[in-house]
Protein backbone atom coordinates (compact mmCIF):
# COMPACT_ATOMS: atom_id res chain seq x y z
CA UNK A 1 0.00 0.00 0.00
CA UNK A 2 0.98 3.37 -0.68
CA UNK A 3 -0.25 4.82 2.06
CA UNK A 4 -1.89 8.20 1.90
CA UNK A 5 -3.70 8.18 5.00
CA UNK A 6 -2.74 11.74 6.38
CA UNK A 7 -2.29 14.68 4.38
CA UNK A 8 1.58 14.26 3.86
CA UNK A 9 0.59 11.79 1.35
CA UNK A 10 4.09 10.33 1.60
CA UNK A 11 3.27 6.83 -0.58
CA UNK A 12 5.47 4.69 1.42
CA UNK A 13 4.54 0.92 1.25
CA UNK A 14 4.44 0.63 4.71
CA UNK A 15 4.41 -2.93 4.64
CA UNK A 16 8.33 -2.90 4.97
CA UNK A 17 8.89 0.87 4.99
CA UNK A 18 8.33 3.66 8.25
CA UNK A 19 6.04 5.97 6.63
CA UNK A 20 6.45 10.02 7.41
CA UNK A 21 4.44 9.42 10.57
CA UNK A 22 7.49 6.91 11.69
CA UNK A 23 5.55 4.11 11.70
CA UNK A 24 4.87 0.98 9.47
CA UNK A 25 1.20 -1.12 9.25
CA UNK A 26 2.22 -2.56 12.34
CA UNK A 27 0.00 -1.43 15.05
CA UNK A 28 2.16 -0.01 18.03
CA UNK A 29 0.95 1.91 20.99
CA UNK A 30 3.04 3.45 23.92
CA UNK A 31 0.22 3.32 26.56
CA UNK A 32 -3.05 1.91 27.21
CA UNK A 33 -4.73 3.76 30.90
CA UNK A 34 -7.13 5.00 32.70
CA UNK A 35 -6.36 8.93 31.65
CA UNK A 36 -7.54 11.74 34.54
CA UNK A 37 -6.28 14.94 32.55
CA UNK A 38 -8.70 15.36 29.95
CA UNK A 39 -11.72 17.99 29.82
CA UNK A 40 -14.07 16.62 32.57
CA UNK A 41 -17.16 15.63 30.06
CA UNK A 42 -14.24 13.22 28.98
CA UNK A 43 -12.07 12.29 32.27
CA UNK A 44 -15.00 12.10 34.51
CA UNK A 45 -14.36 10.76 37.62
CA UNK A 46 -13.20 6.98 36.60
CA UNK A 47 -10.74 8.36 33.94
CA UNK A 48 -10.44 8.01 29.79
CA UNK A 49 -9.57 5.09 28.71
CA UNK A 50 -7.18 6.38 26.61
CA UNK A 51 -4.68 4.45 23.68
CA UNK A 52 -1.45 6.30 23.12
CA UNK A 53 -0.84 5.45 19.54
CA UNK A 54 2.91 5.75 18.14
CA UNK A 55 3.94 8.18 15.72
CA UNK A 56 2.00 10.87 14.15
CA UNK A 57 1.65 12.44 11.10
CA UNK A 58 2.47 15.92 12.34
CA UNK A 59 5.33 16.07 14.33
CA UNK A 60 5.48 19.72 16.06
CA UNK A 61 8.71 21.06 17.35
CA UNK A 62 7.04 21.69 20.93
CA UNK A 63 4.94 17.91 21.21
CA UNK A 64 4.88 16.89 24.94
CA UNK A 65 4.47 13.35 23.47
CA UNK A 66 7.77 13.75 21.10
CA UNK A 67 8.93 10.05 22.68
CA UNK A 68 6.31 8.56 20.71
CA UNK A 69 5.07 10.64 18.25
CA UNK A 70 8.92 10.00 16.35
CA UNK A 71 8.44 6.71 17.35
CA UNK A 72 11.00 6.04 20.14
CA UNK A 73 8.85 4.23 22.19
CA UNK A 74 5.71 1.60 21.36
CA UNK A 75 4.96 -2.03 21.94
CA UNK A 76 3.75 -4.19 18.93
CA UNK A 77 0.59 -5.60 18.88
CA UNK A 78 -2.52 -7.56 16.86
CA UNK A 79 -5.78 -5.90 16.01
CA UNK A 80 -7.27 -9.26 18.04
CA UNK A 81 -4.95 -8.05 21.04
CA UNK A 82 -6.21 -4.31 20.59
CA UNK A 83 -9.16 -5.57 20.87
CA UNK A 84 -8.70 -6.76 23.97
CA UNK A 85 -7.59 -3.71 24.83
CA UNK A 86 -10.39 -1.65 24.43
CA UNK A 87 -12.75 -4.26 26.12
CA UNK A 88 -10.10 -4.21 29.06
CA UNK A 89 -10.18 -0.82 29.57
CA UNK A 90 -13.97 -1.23 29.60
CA UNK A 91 -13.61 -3.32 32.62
CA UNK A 92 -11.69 -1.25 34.65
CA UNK A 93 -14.35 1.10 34.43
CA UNK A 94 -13.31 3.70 31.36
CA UNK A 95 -15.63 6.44 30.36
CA UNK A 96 -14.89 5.91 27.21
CA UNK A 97 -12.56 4.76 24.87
CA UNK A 98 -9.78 7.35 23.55
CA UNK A 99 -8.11 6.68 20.67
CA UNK A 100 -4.93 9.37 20.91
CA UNK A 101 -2.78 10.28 17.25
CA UNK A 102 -4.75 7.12 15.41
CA UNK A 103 -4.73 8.67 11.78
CA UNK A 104 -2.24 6.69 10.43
CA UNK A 105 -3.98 3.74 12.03
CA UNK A 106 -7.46 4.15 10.91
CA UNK A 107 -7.53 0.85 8.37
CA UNK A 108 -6.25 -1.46 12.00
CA UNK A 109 -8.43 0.47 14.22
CA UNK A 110 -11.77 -0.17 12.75
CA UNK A 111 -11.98 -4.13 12.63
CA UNK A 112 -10.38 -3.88 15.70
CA UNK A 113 -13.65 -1.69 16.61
CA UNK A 114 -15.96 -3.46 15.00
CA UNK A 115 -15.02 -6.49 17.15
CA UNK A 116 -15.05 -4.87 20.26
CA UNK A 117 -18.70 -3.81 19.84
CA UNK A 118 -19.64 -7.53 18.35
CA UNK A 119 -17.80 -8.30 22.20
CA UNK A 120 -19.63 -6.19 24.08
CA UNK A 121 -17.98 -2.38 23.99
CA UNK A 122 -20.74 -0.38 24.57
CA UNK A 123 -18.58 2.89 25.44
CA UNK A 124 -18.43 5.92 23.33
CA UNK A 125 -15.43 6.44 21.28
CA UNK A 126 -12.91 9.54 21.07
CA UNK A 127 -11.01 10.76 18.49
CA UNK A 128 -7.99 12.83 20.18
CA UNK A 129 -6.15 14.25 16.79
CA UNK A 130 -3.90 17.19 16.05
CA UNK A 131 -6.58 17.70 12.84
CA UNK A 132 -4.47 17.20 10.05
CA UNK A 133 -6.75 14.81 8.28
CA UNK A 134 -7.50 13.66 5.30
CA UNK A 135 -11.48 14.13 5.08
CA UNK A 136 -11.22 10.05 3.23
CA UNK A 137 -9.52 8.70 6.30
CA UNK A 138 -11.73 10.71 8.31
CA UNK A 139 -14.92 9.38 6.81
CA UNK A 140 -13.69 5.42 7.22
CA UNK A 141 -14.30 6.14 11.33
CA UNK A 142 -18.25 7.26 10.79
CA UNK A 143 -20.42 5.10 12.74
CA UNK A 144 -17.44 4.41 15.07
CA UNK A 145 -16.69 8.03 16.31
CA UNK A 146 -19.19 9.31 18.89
CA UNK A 147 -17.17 12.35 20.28
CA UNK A 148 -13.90 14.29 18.13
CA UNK A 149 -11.55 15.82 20.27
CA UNK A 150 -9.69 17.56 17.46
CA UNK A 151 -6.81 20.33 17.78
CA UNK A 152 -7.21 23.97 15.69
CA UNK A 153 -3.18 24.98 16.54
CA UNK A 154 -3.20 27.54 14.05
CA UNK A 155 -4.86 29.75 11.86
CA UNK A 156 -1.53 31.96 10.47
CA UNK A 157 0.61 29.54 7.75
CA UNK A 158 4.29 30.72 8.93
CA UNK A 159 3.42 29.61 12.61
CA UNK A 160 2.52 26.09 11.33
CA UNK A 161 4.82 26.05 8.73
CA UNK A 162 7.82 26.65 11.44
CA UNK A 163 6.18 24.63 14.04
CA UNK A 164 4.97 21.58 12.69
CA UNK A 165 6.20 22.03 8.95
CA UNK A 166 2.94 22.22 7.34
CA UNK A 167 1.71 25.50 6.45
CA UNK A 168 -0.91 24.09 4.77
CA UNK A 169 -2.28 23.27 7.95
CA UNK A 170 -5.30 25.45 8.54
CA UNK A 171 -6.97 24.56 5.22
CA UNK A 172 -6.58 20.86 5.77
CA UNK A 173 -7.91 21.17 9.57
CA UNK A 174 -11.02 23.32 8.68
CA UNK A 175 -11.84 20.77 6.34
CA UNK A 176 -11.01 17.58 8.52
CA UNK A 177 -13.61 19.80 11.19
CA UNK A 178 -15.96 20.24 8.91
CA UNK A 179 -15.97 16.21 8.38
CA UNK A 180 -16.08 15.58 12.06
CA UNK A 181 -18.80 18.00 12.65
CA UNK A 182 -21.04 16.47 9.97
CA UNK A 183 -20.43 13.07 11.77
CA UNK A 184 -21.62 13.84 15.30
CA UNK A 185 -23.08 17.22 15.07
CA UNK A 186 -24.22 18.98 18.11
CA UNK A 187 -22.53 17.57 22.08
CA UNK A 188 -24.75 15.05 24.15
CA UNK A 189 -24.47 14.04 27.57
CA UNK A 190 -25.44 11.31 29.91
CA UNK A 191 -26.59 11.33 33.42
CA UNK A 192 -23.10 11.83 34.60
CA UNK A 193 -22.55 14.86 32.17
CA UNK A 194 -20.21 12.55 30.20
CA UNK A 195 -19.98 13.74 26.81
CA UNK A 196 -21.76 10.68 24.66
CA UNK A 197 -21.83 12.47 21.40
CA UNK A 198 -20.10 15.89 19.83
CA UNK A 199 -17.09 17.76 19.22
CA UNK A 200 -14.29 19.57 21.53
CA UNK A 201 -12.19 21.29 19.91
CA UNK A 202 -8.78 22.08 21.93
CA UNK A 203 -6.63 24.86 21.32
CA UNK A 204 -2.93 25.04 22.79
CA UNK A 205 -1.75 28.73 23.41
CA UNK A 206 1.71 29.21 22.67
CA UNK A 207 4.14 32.01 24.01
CA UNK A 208 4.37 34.87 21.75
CA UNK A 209 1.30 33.66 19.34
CA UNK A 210 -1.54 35.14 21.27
CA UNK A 211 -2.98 36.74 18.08
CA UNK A 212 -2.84 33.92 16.21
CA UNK A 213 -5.02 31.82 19.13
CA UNK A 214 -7.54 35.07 18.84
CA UNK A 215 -7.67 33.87 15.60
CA UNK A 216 -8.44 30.31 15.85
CA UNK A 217 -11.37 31.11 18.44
CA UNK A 218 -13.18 33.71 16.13
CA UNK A 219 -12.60 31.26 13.21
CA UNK A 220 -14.27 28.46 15.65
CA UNK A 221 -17.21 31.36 17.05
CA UNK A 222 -18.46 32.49 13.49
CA UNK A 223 -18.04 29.26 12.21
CA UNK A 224 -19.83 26.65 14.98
CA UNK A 225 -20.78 29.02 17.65
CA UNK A 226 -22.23 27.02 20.16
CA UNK A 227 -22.70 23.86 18.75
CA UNK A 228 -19.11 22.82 19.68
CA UNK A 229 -17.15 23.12 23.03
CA UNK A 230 -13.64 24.48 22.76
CA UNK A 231 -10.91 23.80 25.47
CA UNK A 232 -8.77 26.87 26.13
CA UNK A 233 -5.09 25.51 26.74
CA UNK A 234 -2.66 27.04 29.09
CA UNK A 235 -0.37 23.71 29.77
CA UNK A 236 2.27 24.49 27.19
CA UNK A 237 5.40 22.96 28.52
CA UNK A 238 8.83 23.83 26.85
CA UNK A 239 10.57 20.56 26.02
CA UNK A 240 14.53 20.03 26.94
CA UNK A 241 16.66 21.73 23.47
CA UNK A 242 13.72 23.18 22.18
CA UNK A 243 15.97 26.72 22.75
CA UNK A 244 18.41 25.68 20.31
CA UNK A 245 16.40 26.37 17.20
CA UNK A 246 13.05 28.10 18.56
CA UNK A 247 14.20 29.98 21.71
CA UNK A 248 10.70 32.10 21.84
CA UNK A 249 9.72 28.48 22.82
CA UNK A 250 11.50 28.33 25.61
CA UNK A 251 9.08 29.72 27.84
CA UNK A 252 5.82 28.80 29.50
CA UNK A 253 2.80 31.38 28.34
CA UNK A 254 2.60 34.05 31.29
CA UNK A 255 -0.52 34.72 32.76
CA UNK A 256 -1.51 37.96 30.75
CA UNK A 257 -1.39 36.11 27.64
CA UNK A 258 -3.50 33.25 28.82
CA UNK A 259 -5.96 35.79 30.12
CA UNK A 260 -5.79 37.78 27.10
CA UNK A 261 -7.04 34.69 25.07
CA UNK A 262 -9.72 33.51 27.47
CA UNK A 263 -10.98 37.09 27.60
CA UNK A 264 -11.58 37.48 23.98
CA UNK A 265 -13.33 34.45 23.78
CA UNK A 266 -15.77 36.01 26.46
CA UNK A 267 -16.22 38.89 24.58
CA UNK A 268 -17.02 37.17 21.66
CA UNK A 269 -19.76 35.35 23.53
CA UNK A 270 -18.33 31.42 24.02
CA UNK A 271 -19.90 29.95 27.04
CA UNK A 272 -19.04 26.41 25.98
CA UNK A 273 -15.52 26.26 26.82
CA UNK A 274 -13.35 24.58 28.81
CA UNK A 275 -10.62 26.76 30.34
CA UNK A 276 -7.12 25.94 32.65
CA UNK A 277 -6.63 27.30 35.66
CA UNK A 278 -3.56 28.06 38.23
CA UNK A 279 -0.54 25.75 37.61
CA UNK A 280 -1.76 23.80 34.51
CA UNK A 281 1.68 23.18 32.93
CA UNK A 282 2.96 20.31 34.92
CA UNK A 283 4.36 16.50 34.39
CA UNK A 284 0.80 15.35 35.25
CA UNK A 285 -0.25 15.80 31.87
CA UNK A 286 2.97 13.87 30.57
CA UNK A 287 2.23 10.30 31.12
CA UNK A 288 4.68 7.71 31.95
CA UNK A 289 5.29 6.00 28.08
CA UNK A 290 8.33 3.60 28.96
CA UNK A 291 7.14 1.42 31.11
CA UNK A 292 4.28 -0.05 29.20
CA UNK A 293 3.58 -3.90 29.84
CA UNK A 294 0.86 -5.00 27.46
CA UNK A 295 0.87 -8.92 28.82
CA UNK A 296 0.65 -7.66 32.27
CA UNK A 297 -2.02 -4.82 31.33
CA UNK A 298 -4.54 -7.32 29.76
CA UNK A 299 -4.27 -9.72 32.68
């Protein structure tokens, strides 16, 4: 296969060959948990039963997950044995199953679905993407997906094209929105105030790019308005070297400029959003990804 699964369209047969997401058609994930850090219509209580998936098509300078998204880190398994992985996480009492950087995944995820559900999954499934999707690859997940929990980094093409080398990334993620959107349309909750059905869209603010994130959340307003929820990000973490070629990265975002954002999105009128406060920026949200025993996880 040629694989053009993501919009890097690199045509590797990754049958024998690491595609430009570092990863062949081997399925390989880094961590399988109960995850407590996500938006609390997601987290809950119980946790997210979240899937670290290896590699990514992206790859931005300032990832948090840069261990596995180039690919350092992952344990092979079976579509059968992921399976049993998203039934297991079912037992320990998930919210949900979260499926985290799957794009260039999508054709081993969804039998591995599909049997889940024929076994009994009855949880909804997330999404968790950085949004640059093909709208194809996108559209083999309908009937799977209940909630998308996309990114929107960017809205200005040099700040993508420096950060995660595609400046073609706000065309590609409007689109891959407007795909997810038509899927599961307006948010849905159950007794518990779990999200069962909708879209949050996350936005990470970055030092020095507050205008651009003013961007992003007008584009989101005039576009959705309220028939999305958008998480307001303030966790930015500078990763060790990442002052050697981008030292405006080397910072966390100060206070004013996370206010700054959160305040225009008031004035603009969001009330569905999710925003960080005090000390969000912390190894809490960086979870352990060496350590990972799959035999001793499905147990």
């Amino acid at each position: 296969m040629n694989c053009e699964l993501c919009p890097r369209a690199c045509r590797v047969d990754r049958e024998t060959t690491r595609g430009r997401c570092h990863e062949t058609n081997a399925i390989r994930i880094a961590r399988a948990s109960l995850h407590m850090w996500e938006e609390p219509c997601i987290s809950g209580e119980s946790g997210s039963g979240t899937v670290f998936f290896t590699g990514c098509p992206l790859g931005c300078v300032y990832c948090q997950n840069h261990k596995i998204a180039n690919g350092q880190n992952g344990t092979v398994l079976s579509s059968e044995e992921l399976t049993q992985v998203f039934l297991k996480l079912q037992d320990m009492g998930a919210n949900n199953i979260n499926l985290v950087t799957p794009t260039h995944f999508v054709p081993q995820i969804v039998p591995a679905l599909e049997r889940a559900k024929e076994n009994g999954l009855t949880l909804p499934v997330v999404y968790n993407t950085g949004s640059y999707e093909t709208v194809e690859t996108l559209r083999r997940m309908e009937g799977l997906v209940d909630v998308y929990l996309p990114d929107l980094k960017y809205v200005n093409a040099d700040l993508s094209a420096r950060y995660s080398f595609a400046p073609d990334y706000f065309s590609v993620a409007s689109a891959a929105l407007a795909e997810m959107f038509r899927q599961v349309r307006t948010p849905q909750f159950d007794g518990n105030d779990m999200m069962t059905r909708g879209m949050i869209v996350r936005h990470l603010i970055l030092p020095g790019c507050t205008e651009d994130s003013k961007a992003v959340l007008r584009y989101l307003w005039d576009t959705y308005g309220d028939d999305i929820y958008v998480s307001i990000m303030d966790q930015y973490t500078p990763m060790p070297g990442v002052e050697k070629l981008y030292p405006e990265l080397a910072r966390k975002v100060t206070p004013e400029e996370y206010d700054s954002v959160v305040d225009f999105a008031v004035d603009l009128g969001m009330t569905q959003a999710f925003v960080q406060e005090g000390e969000a920026a912390s190894e809490s949200f960086i979870p352990d990804f060496e350590h990972f025993d799959l035999d001793k996880f499905l147990q």
